[in-house]
Protein backbone atom coordinates (compact mmCIF):
# COMPACT_ATOMS: atom_id res chain seq x y z
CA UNK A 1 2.49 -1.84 -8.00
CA UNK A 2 -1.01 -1.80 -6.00
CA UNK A 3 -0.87 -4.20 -2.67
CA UNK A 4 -3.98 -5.15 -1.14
CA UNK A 5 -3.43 -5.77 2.98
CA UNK A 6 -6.64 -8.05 4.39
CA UNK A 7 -7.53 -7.45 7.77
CA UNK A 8 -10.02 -9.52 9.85
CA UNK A 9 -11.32 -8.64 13.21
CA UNK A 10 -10.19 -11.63 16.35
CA UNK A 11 -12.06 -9.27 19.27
CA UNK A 12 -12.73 -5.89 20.26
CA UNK A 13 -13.61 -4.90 23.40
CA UNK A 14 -13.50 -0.97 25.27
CA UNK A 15 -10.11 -1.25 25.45
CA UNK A 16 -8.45 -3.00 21.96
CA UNK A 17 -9.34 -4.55 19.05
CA UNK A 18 -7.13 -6.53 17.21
CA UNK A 19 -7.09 -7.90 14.04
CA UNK A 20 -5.42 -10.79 11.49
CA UNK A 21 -3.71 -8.44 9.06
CA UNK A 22 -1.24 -10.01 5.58
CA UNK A 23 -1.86 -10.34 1.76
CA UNK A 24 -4.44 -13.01 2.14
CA UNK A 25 -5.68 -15.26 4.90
CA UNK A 26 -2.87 -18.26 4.48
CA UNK A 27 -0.32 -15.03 5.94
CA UNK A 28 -0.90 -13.30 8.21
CA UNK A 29 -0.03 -11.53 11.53
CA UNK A 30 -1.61 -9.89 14.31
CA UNK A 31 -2.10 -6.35 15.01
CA UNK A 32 -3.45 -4.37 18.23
CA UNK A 33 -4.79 -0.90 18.67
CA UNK A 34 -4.95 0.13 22.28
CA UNK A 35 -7.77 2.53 22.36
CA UNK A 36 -7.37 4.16 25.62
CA UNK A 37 -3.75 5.07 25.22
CA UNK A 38 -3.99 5.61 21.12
CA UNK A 39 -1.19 3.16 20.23
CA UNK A 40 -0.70 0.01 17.72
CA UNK A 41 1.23 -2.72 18.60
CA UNK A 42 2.83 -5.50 16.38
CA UNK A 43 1.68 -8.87 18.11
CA UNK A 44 3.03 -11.38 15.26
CA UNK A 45 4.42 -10.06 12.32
CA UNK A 46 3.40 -10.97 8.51
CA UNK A 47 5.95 -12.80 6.81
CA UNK A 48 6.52 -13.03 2.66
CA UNK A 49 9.11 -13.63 1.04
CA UNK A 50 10.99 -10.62 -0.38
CA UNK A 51 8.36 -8.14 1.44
CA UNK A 52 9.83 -6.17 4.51
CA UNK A 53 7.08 -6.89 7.88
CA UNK A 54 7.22 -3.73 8.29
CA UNK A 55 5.54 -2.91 5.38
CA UNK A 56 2.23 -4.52 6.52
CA UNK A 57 2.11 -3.68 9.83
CA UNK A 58 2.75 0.06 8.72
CA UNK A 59 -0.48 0.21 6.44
CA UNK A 60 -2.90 -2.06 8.83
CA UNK A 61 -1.38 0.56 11.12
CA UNK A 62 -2.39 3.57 9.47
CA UNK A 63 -5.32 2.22 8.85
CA UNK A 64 -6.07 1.27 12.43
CA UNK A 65 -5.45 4.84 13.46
CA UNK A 66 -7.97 6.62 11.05
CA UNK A 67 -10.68 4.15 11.98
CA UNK A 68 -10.00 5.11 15.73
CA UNK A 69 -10.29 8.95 14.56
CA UNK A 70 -12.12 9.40 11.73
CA UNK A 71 -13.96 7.13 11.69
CA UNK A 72 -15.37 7.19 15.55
CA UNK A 73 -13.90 4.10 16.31
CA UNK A 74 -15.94 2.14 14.11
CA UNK A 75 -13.96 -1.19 13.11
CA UNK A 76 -15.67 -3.33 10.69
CA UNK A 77 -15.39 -7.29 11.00
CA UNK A 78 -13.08 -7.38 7.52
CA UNK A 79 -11.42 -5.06 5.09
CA UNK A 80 -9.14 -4.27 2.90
CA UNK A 81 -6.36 -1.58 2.48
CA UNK A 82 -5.53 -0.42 -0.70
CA UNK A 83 -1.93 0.65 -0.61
């Protein structure tokens, strides 16, 4: 079964950008990538029913990661992540 993860952009700045990440916008958590030091950070986890956080922040995590490196560190305003 194909999940769709929704991630919005709060703020970016040189340092971090972090975004509203979940299944749709009524849940949803907060994610950070740190830029300088190359790391993601749960800030508020994603929670549904019968779905592990985990898996969330582990996609809008991977995700995070190739924008940051493949990307350029381009992050677009919104998105979605196929998974």
């Amino acid at each position: 079964m194909a999940s769709l993860i929704l991630l919005v952009k709060q703020t970016e700045d040189d340092e971090k950008v972090i975004y509203r990440f979940g299944p749709n916008e009524r849940k949803m958590g907060l994610i950070e990538m740190n830029k300088i030091k190359e790391s993601v950070k749960e800030l508020e986890p994603v929670q549904v029913d019968g779905v592990s956080p985990s898996f969330f922040f582990n996609k809008a995590a991977q995700w995070l990661v190739r924008c940051l490196f493949r990307e350029g560190g381009k992050f677009p305003e919104r998105t979605t992540v196929e998974s």
